[in-house]
N, C-alpha and C. Protein backbone atom coordinates (compact mmCIF):
# COMPACT_ATOMS: atom_id res chain seq x y z
N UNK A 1 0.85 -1.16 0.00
CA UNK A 1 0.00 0.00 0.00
C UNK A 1 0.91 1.24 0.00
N UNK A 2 0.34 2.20 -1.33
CA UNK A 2 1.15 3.47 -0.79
C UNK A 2 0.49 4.75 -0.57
N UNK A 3 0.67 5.67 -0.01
CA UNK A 3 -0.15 6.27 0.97
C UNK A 3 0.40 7.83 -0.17
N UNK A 4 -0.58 8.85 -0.58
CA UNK A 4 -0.26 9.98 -1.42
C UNK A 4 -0.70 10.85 -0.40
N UNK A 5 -0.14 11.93 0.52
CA UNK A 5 -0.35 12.79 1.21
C UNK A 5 -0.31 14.00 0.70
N UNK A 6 -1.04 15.32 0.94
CA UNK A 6 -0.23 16.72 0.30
C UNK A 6 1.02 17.24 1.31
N UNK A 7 1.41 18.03 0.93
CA UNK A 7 2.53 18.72 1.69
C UNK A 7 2.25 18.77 3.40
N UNK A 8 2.63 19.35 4.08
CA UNK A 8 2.23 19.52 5.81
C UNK A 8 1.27 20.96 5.50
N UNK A 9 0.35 20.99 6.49
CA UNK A 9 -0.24 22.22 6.75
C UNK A 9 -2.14 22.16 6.71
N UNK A 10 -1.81 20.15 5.78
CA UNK A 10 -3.36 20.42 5.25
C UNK A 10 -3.69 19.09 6.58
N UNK A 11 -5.15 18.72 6.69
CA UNK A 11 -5.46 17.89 7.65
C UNK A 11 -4.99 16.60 7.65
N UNK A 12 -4.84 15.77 5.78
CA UNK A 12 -4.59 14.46 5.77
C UNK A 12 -3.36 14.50 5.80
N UNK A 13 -1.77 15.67 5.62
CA UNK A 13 -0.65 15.02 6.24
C UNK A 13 -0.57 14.67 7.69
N UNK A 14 -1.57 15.17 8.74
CA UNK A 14 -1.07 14.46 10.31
C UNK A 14 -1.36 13.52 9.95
N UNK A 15 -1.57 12.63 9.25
CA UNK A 15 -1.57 10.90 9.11
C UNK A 15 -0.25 10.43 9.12
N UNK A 16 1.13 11.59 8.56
CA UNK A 16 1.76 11.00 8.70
C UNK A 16 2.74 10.67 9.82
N UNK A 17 1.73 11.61 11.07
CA UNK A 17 2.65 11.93 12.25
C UNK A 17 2.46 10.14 12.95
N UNK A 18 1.83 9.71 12.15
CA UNK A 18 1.32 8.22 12.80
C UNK A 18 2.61 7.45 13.00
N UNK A 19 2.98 7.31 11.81
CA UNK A 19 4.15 6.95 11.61
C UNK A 19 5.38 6.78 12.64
N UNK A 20 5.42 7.81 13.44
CA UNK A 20 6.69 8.36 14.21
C UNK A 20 6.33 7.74 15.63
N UNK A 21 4.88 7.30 15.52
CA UNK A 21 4.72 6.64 16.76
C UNK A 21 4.44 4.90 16.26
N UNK A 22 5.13 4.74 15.43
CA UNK A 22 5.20 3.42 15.32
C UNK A 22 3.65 2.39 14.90
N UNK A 23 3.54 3.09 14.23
CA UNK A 23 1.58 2.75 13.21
C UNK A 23 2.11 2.25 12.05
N UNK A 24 1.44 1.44 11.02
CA UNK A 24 1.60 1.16 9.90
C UNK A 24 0.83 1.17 9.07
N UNK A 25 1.14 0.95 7.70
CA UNK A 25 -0.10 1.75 7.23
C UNK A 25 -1.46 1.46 6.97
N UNK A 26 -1.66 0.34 7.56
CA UNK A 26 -3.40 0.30 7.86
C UNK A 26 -3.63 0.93 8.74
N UNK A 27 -3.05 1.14 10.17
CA UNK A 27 -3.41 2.33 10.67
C UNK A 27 -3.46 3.71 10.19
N UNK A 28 -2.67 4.32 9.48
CA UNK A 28 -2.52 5.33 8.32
C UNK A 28 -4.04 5.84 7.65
N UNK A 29 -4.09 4.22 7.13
CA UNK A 29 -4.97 4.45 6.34
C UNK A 29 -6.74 4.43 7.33
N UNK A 30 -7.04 3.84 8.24
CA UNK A 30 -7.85 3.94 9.46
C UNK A 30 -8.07 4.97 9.70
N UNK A 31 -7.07 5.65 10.28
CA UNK A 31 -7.05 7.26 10.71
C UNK A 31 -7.56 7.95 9.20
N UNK A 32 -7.04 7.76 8.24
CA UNK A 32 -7.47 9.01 7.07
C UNK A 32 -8.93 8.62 6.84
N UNK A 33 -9.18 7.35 6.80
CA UNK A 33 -10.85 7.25 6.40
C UNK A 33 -11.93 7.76 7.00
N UNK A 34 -11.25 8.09 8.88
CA UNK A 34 -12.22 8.39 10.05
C UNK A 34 -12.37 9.64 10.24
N UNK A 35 -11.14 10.04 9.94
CA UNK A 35 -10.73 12.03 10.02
C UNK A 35 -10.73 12.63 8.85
N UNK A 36 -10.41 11.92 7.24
CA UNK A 36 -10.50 13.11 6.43
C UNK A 36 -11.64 12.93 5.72
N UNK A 37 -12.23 11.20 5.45
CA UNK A 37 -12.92 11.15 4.32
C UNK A 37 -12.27 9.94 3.32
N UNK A 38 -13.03 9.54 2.32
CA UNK A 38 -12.59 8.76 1.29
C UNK A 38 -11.50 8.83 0.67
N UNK A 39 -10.55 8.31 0.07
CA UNK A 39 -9.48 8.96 -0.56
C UNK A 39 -10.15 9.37 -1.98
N UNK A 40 -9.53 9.92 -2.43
CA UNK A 40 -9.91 10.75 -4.21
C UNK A 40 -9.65 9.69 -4.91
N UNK A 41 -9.80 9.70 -6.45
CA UNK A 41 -10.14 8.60 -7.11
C UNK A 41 -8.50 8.35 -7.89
N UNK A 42 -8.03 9.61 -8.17
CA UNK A 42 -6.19 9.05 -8.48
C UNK A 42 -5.05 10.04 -8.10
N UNK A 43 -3.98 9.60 -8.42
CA UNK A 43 -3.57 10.64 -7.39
C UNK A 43 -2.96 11.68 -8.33
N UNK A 44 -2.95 11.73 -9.40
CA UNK A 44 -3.10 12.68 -10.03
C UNK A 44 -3.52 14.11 -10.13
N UNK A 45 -4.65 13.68 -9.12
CA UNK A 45 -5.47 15.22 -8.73
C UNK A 45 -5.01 15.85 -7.74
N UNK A 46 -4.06 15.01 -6.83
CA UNK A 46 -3.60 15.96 -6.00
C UNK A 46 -2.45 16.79 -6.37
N UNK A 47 -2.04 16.81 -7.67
CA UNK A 47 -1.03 18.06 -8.50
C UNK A 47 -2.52 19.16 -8.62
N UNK A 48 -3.57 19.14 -9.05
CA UNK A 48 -4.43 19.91 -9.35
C UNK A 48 -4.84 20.49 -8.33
N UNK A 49 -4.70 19.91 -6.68
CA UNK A 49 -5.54 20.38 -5.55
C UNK A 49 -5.01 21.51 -5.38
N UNK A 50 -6.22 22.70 -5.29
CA UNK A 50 -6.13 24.07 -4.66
C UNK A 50 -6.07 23.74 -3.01
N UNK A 51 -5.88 25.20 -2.49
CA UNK A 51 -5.77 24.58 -1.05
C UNK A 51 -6.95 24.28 -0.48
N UNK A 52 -8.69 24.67 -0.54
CA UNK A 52 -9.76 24.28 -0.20
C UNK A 52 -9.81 22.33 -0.48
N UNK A 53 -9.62 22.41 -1.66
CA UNK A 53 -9.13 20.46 -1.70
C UNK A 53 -8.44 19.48 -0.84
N UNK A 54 -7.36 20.55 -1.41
CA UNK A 54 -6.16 19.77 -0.24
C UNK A 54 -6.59 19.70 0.68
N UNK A 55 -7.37 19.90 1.63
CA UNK A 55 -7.66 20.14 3.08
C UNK A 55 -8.16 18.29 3.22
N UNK A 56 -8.74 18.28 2.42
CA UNK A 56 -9.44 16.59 2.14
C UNK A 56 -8.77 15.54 1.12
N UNK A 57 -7.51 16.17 0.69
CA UNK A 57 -6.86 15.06 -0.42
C UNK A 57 -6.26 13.91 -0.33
N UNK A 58 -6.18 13.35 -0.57
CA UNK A 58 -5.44 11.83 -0.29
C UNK A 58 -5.66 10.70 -1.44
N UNK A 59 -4.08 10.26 -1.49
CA UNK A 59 -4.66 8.86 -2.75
C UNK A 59 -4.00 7.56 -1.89
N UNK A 60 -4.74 7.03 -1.60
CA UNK A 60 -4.22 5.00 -1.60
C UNK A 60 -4.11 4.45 -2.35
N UNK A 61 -3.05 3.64 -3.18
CA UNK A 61 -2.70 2.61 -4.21
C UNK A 61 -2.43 1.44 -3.32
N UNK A 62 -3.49 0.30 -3.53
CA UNK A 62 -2.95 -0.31 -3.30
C UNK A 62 -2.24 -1.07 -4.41
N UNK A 63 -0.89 -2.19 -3.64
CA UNK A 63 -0.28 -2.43 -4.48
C UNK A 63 0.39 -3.97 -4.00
N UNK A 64 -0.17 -5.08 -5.16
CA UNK A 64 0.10 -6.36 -4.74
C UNK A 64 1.17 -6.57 -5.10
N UNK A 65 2.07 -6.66 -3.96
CA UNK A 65 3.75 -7.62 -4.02
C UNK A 65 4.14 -8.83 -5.16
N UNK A 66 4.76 -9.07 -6.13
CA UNK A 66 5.05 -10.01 -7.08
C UNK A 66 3.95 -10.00 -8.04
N UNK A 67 3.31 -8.98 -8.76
CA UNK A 67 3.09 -8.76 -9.72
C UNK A 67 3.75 -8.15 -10.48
């Protein structure tokens, strides 16, 4: 799984303060579903997010090992 955050400042990077306390990223991803919302549909859009967006942006890929 990889986790697309915006820069610091908007709500879904404290997901990544998870991290520093030793979370992984289903927790990551737990916390962003409960506090920001759905993730966006690619992550593409978060080059496009103004800052009203960003406030709610986030992309999850997941991604299966040995394919």
């Amino acid at each position: 799984m990889v986790i697309y955050l915006p820069d610091s400042g908007f709500r879904p990077s404290e997901a990544s303060d998870l991290l520093f306390e030793d979370a992984g990223a289903g927790d990551v991803k737990k916390w962003l579903e409960t506090n920001v919302g759905p993730s966006i549909a690619d992550a593409g859009s978060l080059l496009d997010a103004d800052d009203d967006s960003a406030e709610t942006a986030y992309f999850i890929e997941e991604v299966n090992p040995g394919r």
